[in-house]
Protein backbone atom coordinates (compact mmCIF):
# COMPACT_ATOMS: atom_id res chain seq x y z
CA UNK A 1 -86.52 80.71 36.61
CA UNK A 2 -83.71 79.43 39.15
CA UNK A 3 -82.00 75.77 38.58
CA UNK A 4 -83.87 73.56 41.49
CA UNK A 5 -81.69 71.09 43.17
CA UNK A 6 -82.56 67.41 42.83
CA UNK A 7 -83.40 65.90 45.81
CA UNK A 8 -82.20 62.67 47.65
CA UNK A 9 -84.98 60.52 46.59
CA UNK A 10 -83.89 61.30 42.96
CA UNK A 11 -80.46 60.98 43.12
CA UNK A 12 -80.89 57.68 45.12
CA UNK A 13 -82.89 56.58 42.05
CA UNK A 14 -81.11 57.82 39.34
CA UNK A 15 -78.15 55.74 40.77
CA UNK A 16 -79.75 52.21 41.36
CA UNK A 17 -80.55 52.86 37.67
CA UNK A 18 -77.10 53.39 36.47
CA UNK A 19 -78.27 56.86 35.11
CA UNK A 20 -76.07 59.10 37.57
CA UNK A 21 -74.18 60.90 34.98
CA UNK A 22 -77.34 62.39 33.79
CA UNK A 23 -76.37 64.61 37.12
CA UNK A 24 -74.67 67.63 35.69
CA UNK A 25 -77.17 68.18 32.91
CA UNK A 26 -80.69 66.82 34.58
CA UNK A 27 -81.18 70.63 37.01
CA UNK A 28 -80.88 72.72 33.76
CA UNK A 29 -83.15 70.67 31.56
CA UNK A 30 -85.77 70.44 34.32
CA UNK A 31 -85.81 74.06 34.49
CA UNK A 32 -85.97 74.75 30.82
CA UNK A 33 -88.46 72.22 30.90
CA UNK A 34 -90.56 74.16 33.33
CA UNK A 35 -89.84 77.44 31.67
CA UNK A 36 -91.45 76.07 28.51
CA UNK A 37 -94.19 74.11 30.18
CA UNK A 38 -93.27 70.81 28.33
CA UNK A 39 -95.57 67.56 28.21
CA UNK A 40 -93.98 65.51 30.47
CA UNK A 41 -93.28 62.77 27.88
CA UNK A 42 -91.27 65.32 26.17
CA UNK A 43 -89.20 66.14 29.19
CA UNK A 44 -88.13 62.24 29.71
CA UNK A 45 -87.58 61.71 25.87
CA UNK A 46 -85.39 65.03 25.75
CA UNK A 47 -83.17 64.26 29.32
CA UNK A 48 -82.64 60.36 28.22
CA UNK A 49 -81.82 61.61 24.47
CA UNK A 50 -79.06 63.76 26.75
CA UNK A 51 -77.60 60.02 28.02
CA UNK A 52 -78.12 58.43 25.03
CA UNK A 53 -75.83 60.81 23.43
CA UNK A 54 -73.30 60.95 26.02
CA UNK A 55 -72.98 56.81 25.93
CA UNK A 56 -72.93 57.27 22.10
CA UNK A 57 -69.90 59.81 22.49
CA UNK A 58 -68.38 57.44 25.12
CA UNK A 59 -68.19 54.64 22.85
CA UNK A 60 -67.12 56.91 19.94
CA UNK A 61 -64.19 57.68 22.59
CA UNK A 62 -63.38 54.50 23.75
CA UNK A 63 -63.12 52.61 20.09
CA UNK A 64 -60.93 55.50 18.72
CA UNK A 65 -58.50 55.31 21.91
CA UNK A 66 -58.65 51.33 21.48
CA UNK A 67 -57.48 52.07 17.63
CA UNK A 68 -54.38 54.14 19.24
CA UNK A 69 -56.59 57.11 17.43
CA UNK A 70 -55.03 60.84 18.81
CA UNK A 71 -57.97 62.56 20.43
CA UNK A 72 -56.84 65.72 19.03
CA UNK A 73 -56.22 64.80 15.39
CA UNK A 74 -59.55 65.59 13.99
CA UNK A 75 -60.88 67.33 10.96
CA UNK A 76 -62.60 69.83 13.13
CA UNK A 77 -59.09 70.79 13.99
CA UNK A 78 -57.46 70.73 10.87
CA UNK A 79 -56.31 74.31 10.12
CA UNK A 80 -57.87 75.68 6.78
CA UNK A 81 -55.70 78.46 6.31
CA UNK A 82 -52.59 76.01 6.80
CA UNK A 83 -49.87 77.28 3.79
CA UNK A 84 -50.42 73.40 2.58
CA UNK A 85 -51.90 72.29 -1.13
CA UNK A 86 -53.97 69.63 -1.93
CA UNK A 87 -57.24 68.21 -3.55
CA UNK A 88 -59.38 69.10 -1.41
CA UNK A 89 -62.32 67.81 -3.93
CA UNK A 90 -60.65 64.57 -3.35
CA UNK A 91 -60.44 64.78 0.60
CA UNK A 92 -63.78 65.75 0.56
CA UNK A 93 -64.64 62.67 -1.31
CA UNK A 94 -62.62 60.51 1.16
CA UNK A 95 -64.74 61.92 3.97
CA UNK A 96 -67.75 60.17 2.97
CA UNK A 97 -65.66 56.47 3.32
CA UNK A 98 -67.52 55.58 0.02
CA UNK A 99 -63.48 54.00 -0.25
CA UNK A 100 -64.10 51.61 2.82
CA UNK A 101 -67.30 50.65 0.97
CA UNK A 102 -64.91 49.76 -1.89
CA UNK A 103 -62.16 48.37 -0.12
CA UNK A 104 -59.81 50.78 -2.22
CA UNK A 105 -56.62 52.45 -0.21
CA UNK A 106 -55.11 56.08 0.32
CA UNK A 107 -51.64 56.71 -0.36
CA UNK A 108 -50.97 60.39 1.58
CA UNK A 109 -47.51 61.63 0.54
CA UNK A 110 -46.13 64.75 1.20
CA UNK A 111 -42.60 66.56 2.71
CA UNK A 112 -42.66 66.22 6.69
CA UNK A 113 -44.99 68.58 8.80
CA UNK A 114 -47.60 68.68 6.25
CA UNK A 115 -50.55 67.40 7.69
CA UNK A 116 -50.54 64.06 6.97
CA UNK A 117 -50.59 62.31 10.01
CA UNK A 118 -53.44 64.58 11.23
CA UNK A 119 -55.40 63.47 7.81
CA UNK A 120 -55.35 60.07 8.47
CA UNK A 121 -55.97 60.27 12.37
CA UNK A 122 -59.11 62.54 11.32
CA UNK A 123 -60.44 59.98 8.46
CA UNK A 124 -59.98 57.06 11.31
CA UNK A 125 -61.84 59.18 13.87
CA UNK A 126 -64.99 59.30 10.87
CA UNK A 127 -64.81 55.53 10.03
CA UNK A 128 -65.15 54.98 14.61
CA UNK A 129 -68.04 57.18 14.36
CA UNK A 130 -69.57 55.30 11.83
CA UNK A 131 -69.22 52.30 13.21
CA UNK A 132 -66.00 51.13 11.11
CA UNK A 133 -63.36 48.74 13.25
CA UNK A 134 -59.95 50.56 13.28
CA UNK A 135 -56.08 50.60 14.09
CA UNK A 136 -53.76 52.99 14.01
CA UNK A 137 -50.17 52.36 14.20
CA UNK A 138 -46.45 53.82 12.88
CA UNK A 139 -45.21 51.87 10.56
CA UNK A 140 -42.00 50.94 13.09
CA UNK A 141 -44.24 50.16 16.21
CA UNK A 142 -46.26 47.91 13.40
CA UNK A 143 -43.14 45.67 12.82
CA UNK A 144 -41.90 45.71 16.29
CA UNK A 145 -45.22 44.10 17.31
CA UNK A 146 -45.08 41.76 14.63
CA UNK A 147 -41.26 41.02 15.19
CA UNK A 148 -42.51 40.25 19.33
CA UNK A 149 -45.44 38.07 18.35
CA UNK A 150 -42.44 35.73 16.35
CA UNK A 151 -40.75 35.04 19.64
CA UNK A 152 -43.94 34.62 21.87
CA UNK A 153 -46.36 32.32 18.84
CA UNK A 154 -48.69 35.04 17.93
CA UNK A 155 -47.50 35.98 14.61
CA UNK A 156 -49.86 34.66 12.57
CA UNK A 157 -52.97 35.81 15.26
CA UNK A 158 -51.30 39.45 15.03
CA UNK A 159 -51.17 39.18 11.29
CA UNK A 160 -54.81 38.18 11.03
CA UNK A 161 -56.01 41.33 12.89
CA UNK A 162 -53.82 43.13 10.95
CA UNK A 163 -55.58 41.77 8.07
CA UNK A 164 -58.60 41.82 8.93
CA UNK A 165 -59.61 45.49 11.01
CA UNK A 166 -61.62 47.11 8.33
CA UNK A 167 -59.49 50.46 8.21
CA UNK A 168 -55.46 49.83 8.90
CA UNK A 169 -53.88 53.20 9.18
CA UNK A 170 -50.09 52.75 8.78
CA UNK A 171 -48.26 56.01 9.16
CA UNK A 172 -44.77 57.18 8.51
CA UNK A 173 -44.04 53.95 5.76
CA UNK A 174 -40.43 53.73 4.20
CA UNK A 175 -38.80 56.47 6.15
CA UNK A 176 -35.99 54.01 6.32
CA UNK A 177 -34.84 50.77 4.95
CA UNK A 178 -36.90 47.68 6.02
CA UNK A 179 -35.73 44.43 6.71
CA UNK A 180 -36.46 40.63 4.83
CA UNK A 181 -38.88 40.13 7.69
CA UNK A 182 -40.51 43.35 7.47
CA UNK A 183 -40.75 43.22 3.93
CA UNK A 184 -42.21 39.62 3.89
CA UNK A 185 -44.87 40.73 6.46
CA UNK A 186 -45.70 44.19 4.47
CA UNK A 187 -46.23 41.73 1.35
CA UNK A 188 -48.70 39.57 3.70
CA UNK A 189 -50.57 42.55 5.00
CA UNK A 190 -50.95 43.81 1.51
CA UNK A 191 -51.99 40.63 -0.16
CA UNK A 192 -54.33 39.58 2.47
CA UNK A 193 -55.99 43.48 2.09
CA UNK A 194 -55.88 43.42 -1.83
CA UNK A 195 -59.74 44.31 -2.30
CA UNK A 196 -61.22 43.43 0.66
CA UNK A 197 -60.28 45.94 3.10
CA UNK A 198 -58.53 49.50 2.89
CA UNK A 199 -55.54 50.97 4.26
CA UNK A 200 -54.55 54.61 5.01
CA UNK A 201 -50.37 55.00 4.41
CA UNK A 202 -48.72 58.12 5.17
CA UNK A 203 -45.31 58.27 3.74
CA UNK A 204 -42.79 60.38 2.93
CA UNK A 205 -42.33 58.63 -0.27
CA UNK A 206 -44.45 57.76 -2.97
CA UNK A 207 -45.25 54.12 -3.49
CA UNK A 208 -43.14 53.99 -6.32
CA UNK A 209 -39.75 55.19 -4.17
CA UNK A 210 -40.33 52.06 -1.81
CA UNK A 211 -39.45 49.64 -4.02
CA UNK A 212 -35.34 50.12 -3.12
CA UNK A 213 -36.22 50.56 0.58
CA UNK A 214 -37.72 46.69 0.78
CA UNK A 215 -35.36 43.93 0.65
CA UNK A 216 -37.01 41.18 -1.50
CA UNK A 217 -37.36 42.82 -5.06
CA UNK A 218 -40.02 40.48 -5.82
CA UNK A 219 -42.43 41.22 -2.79
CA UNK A 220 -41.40 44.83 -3.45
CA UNK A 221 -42.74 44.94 -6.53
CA UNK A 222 -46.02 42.71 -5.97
CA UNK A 223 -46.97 44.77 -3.08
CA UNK A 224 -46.54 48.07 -4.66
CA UNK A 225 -48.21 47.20 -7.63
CA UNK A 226 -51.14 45.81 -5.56
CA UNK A 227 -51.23 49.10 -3.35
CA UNK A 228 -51.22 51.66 -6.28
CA UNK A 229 -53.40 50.17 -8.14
CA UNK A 230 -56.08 50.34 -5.73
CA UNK A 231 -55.20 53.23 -3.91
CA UNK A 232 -56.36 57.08 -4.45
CA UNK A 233 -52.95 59.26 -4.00
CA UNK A 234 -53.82 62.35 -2.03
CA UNK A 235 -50.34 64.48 -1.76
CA UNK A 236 -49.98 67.30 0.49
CA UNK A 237 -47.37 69.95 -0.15
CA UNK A 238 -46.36 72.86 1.21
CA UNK A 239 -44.79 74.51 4.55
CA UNK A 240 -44.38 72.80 7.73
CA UNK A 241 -47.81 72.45 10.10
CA UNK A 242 -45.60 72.19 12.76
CA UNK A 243 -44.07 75.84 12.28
CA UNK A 244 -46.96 77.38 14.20
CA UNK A 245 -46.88 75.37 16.81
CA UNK A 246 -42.95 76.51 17.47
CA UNK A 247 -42.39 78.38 20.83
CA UNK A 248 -42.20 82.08 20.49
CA UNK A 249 -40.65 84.22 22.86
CA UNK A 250 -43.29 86.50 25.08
CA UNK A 251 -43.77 89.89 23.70
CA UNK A 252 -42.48 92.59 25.97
């Protein structure tokens, strides 16, 4: 059976209701509809389940770009036959979030190009879906905010959100030296976290090698002891991801 167009009258509707971008889909399911000789309760409860759906995905989409989320780091996309080790019974545990539930952290350490960024992108892209608040951030671009909100009055509003999102994803940690003031406001972030809300931290480094890369040796050590002891260590080894994504020249 052919795909009818809609006509005017229906399109004029569908737009004074704010439905229009049931557009593209509505011709097809109206024929399958027709094909199949639906009830036509059926038919509306099947084309608005289609735009339910699609505002569903679009908020989906629109937290996870407001948590600085990559689109394209997701587990669907993670690349099972990657030469990279890890427990993937553990992983697999993480993916349920039963550790937001607990308010208990993730420590991913590995060599560079391992994966680890994409992990924790992927397990902020689940908590979005399920309705979890988010952010995302490098470590550096983390302290550069907080450095700018000294000089314009917001650092203690930027530390509360930092404190309070219910997932803070914090990757690339200690791959250099940090400062007194980034080392006071790691110890803040930490603290204020300690049990009641969970952090993902990719590193380079296990917790225990950041102790010489903070300045104040007794934040250091209260931080990191807070962290590890409430944190499940997931540690990726193995080659570099980013090998196959190297240029190769064309085959002749």
């Amino acid at each position: 059976m052919p795909v009818r167009e809609l006509s005017v009258d229906l399109r004029k509707v569908l737009g004074e209701l704010k439905l229009g971008k049931l557009l593209p889909t509505l011709p097809e399911r109206l024929r399958q509809a027709r094909e199949r000789k639906m009830d036509p309760e059926d038919v509306l409860l099947l084309v608005l389940g289609d735009e339910v759906q699609r505002r569903a995905n679009q908020r989906v989409a629109v937290q996870a770009d407001r948590a600085h989320l990559d689109p394209d780091l997701v587990f669907d996309a993670w690349d099972a036959a990657a030469k990279v080790t890890y427990d993937r019974r553990l992983l697999d545990d993480l993916r349920t979030l039963q550790f937001l539930q607990r308010h208990h952290h993730i420590a991913l350490m590995g060599p560079v190009g391992v994966g680890k960024t994409m992990l924790a992108h992927a397990l902020g892209h689940e908590a979005v879906r399920r309705g979890h608040t988010v952010l995302c951030l490098t470590a550096d671009k983390m302290f550069a905010r907080l450095k700018g909100s000294r000089l314009d009055g917001t650092h203690e509003a930027e530390l509360r959100r930092l404190a309070t999102v219910e997932l803070l994803i914090v990757d690339d940690l200690a791959l250099k030296a940090l400062d007194v003031l980034e080392t006071n406001d790691l110890y803040e972030i930490v603290t204020a976290r300690h049990r009641t809300a969970s952090m993902v931290v990719t590193s380079n480094r296990s917790p225990e090698e950041w102790l010489p890369m903070l300045a104040d040796p007794l934040h250091a050590q209260a931080l990191v002891d807070r962290f590890t002891n409430n944190a499940y260590d997931l540690v990726v080894e193995g080659e570099s991801y980013r090998k196959k994504q190297k240029p190769r020249p064309p085959i002749a």
